[in-house]
N, C-alpha and C. Protein backbone atom coordinates (compact mmCIF):
# COMPACT_ATOMS: atom_id res chain seq x y z
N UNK A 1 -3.17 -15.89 49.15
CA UNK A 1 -3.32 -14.45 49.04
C UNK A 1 -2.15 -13.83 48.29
N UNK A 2 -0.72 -14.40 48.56
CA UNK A 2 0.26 -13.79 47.59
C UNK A 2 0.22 -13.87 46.65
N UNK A 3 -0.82 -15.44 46.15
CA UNK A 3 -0.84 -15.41 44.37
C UNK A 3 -1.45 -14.63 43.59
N UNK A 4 -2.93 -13.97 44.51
CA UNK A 4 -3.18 -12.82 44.18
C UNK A 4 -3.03 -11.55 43.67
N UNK A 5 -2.08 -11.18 45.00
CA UNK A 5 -0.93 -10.02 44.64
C UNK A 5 -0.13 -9.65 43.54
N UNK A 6 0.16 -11.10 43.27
CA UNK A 6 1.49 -11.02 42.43
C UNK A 6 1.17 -10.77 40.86
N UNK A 7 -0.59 -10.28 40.52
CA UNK A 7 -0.94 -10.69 39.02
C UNK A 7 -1.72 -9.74 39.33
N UNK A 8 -1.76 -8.70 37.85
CA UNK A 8 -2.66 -7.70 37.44
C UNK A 8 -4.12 -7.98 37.99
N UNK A 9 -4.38 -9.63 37.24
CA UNK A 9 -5.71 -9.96 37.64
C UNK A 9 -6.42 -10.31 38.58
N UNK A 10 -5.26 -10.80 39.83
CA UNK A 10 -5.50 -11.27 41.04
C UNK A 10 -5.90 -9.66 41.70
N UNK A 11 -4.73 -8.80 41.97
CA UNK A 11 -5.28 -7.72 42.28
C UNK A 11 -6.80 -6.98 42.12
N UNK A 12 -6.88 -7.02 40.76
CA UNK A 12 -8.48 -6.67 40.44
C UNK A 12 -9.24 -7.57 40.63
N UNK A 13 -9.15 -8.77 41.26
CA UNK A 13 -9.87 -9.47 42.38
C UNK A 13 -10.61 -9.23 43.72
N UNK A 14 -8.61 -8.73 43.96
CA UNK A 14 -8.82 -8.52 45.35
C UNK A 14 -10.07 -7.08 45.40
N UNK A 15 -9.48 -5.85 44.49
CA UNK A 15 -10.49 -5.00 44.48
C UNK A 15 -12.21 -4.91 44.00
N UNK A 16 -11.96 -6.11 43.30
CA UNK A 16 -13.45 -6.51 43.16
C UNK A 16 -14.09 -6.51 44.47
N UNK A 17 -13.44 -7.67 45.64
CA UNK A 17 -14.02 -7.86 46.44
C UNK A 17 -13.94 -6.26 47.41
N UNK A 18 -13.36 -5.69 47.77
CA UNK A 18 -13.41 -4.70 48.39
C UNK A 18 -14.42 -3.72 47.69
N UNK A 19 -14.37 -3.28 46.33
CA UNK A 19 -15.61 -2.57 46.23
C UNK A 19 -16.87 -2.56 46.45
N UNK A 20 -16.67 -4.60 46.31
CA UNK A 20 -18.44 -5.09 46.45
C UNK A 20 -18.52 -4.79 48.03
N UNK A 21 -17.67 -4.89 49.17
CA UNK A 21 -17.62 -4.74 50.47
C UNK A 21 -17.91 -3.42 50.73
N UNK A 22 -17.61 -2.69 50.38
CA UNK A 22 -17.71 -0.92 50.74
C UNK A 22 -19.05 -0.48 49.93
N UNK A 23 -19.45 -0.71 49.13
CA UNK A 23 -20.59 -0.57 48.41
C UNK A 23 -21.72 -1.37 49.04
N UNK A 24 -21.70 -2.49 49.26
CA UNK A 24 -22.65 -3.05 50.20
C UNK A 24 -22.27 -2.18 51.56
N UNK A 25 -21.79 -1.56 52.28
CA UNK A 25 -21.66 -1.18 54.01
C UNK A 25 -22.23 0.16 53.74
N UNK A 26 -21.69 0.90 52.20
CA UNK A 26 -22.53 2.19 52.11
C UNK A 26 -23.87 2.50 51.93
N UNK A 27 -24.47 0.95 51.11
CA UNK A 27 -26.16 1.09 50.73
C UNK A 27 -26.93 0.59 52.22
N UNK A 28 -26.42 -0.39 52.54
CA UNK A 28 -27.19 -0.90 53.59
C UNK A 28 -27.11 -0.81 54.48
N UNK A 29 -25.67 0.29 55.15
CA UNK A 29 -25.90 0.25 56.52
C UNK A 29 -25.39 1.79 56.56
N UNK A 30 -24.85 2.64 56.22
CA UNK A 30 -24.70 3.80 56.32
C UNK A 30 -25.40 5.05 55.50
N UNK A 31 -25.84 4.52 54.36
CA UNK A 31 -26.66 5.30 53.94
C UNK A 31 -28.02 5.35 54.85
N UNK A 32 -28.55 4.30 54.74
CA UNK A 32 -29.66 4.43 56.06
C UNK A 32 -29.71 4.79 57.63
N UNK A 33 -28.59 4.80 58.10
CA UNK A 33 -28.29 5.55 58.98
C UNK A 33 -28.39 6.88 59.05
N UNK A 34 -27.43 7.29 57.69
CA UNK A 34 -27.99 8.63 57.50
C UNK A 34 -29.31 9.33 57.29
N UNK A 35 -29.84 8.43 56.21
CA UNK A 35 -31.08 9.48 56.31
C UNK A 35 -32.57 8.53 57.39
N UNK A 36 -32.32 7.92 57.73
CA UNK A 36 -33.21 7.61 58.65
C UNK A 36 -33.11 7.75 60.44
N UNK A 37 -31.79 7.37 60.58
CA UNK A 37 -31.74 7.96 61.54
C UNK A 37 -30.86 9.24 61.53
N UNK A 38 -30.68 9.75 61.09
CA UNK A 38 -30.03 11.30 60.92
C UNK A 38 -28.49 10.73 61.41
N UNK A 39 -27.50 9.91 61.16
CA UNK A 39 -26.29 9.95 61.74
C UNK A 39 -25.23 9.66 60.74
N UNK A 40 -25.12 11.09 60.12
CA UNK A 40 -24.29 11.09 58.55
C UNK A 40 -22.76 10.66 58.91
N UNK A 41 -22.16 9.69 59.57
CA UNK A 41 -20.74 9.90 60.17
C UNK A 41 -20.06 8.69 59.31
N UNK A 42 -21.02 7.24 59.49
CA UNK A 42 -20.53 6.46 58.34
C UNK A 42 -20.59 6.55 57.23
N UNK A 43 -21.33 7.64 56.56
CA UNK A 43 -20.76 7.72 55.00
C UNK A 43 -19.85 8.76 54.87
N UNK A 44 -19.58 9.53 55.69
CA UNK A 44 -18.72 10.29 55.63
C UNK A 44 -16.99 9.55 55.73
N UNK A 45 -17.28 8.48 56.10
CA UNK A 45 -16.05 7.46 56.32
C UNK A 45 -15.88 6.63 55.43
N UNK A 46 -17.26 5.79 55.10
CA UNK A 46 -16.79 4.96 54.29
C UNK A 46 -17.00 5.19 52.78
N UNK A 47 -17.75 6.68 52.47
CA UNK A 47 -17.69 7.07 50.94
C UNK A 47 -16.71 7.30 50.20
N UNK A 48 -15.82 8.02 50.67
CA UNK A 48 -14.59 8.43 50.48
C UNK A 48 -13.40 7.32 50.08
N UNK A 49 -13.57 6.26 51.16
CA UNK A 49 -12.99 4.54 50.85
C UNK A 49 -13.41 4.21 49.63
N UNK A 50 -14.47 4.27 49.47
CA UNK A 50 -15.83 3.45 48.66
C UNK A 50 -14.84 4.20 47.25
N UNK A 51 -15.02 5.10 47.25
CA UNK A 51 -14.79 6.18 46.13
C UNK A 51 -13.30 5.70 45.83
N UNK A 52 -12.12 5.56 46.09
CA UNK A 52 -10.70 5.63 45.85
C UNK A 52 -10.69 3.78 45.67
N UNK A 53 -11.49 3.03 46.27
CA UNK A 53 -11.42 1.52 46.00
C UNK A 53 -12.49 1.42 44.85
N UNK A 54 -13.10 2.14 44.15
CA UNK A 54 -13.86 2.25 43.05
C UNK A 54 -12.90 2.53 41.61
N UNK A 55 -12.41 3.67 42.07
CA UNK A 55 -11.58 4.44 41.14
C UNK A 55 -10.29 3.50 40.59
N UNK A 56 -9.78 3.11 41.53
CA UNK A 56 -8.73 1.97 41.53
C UNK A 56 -9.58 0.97 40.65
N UNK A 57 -10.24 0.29 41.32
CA UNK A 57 -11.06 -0.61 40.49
C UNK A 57 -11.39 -0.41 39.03
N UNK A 58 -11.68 0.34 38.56
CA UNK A 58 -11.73 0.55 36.93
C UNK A 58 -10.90 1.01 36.23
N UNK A 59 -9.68 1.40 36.91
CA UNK A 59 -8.46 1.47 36.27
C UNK A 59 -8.05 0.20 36.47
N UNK A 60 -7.86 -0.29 37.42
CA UNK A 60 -7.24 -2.44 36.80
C UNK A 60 -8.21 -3.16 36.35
N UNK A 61 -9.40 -2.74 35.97
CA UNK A 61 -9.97 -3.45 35.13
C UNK A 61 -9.84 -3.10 33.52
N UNK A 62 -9.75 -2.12 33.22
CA UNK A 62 -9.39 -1.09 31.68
C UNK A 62 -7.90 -2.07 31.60
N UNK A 63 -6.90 -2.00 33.18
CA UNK A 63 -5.50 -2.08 32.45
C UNK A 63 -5.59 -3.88 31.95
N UNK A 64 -6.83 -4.89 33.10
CA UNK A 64 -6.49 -6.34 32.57
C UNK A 64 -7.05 -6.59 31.56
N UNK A 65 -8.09 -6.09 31.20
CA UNK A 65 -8.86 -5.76 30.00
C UNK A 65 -8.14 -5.67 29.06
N UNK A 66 -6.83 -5.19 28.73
CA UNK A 66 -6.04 -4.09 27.98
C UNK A 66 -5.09 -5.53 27.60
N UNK A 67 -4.48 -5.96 28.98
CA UNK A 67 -3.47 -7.07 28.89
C UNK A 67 -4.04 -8.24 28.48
N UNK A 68 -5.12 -8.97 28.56
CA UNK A 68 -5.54 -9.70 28.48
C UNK A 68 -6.73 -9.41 27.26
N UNK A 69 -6.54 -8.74 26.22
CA UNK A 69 -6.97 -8.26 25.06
C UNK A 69 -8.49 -8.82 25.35
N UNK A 70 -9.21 -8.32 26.02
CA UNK A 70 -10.49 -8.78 26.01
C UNK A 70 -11.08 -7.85 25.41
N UNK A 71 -12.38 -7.73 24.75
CA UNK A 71 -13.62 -7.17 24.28
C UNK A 71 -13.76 -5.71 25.28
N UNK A 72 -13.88 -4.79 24.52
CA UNK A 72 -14.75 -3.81 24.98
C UNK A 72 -15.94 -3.95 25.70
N UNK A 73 -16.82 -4.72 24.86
CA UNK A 73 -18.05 -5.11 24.82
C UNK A 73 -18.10 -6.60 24.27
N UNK A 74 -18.42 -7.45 25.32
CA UNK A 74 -19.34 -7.14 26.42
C UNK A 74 -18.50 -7.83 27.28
N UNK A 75 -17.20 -8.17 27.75
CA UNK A 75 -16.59 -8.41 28.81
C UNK A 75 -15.76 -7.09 29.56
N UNK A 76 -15.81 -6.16 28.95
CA UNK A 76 -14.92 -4.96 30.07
C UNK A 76 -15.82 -4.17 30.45
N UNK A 77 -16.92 -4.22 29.61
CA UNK A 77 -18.31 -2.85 29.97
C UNK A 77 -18.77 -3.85 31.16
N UNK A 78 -19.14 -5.42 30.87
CA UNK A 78 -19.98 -6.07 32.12
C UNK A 78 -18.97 -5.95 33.23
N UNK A 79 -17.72 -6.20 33.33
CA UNK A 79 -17.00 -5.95 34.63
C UNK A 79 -16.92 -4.61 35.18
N UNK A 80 -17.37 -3.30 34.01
CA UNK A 80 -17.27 -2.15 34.65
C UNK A 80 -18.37 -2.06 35.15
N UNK A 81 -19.75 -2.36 34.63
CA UNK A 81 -21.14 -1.97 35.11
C UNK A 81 -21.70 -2.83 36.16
N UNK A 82 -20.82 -3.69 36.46
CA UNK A 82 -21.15 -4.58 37.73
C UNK A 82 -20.86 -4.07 38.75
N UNK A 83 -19.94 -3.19 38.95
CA UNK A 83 -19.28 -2.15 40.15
C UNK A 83 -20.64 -1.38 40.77
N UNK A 84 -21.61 -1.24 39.57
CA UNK A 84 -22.25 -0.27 39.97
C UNK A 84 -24.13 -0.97 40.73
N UNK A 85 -24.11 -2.25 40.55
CA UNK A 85 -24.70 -2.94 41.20
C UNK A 85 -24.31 -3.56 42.74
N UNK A 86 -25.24 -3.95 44.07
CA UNK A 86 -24.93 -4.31 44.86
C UNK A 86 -24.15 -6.43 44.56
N UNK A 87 -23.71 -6.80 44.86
CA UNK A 87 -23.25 -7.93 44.65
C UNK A 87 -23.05 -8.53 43.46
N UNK A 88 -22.84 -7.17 42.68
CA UNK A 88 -22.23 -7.33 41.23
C UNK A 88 -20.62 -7.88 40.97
N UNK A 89 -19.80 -7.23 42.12
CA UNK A 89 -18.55 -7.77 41.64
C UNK A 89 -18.26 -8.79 42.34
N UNK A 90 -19.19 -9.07 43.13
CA UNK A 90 -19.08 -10.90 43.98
C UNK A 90 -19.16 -11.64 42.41
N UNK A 91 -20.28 -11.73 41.56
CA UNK A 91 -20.48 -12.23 40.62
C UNK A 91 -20.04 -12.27 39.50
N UNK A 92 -19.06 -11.55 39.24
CA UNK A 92 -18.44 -11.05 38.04
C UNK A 92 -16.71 -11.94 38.68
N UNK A 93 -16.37 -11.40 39.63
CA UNK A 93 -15.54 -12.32 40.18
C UNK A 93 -15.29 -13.98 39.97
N UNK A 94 -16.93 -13.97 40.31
CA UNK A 94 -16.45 -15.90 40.37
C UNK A 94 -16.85 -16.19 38.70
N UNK A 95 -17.57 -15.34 37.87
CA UNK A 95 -17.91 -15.99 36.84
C UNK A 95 -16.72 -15.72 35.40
N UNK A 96 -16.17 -14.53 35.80
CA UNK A 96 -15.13 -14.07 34.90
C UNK A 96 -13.64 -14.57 35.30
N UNK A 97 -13.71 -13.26 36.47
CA UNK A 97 -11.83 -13.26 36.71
C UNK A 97 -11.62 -14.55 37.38
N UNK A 98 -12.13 -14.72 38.33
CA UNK A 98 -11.90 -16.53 38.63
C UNK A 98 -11.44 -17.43 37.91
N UNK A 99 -12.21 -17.53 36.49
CA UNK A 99 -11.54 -18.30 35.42
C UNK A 99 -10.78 -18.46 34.99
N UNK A 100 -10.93 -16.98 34.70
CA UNK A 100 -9.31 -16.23 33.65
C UNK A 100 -8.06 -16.63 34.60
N UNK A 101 -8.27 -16.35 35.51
CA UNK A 101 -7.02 -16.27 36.93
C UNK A 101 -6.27 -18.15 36.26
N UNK A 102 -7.45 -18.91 36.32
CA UNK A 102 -6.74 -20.79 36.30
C UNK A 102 -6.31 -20.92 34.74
N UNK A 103 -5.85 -20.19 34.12
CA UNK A 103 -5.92 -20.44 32.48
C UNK A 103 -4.31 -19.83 32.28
């Protein structure tokens, strides 16, 4: 986990995985809470998370993008537009930054 830490790209790892985590807890278990059973309290908690571990997230992806002179298109747009799918940045994780990370 410290080797993580210690690298632009490890970090936007780590936030990969946390966005895909908060984005999956907001579609599938708090959004439906809310509007099905009327109990708006977990998105009121975890949107706000969701939102600032998002935001973060595409700023260290622009900045490894940036350091690691990759493509606009189609390696920084697919790591940005994967955020916006459910188990998009699970996949973008192991198929991209994973790599990049052993090189």
């Amino acid at each position: 986990m410290q080797q993580l830490i210690k690298t632009n790209l490890g970090r936007l790892r780590i936030l990969a995985f946390l966005e895909g985590i908060t984005l999956l807890i907001l579609v599938f278990i708090t959004v439906p809470m809310k509007y099905i059973w009327g109990i708006p309290e977990g998105s009121q908690i975890i949107g706000p998370i969701h939102g600032v571990v998002f935001v973060l997230f595409v700023i260290n992806a622009i900045s490894v993008g940036i350091e690691y002179k990759w493509s606009w298109f189609p390696r920084i747009t697919i790591i940005l537009l994967s955020s916006f799918v459910p188990f998009g940045s699970f996949y973008i994780d192991h198929k991209i930054l994973k790599p990049a990370q052993v090189r």
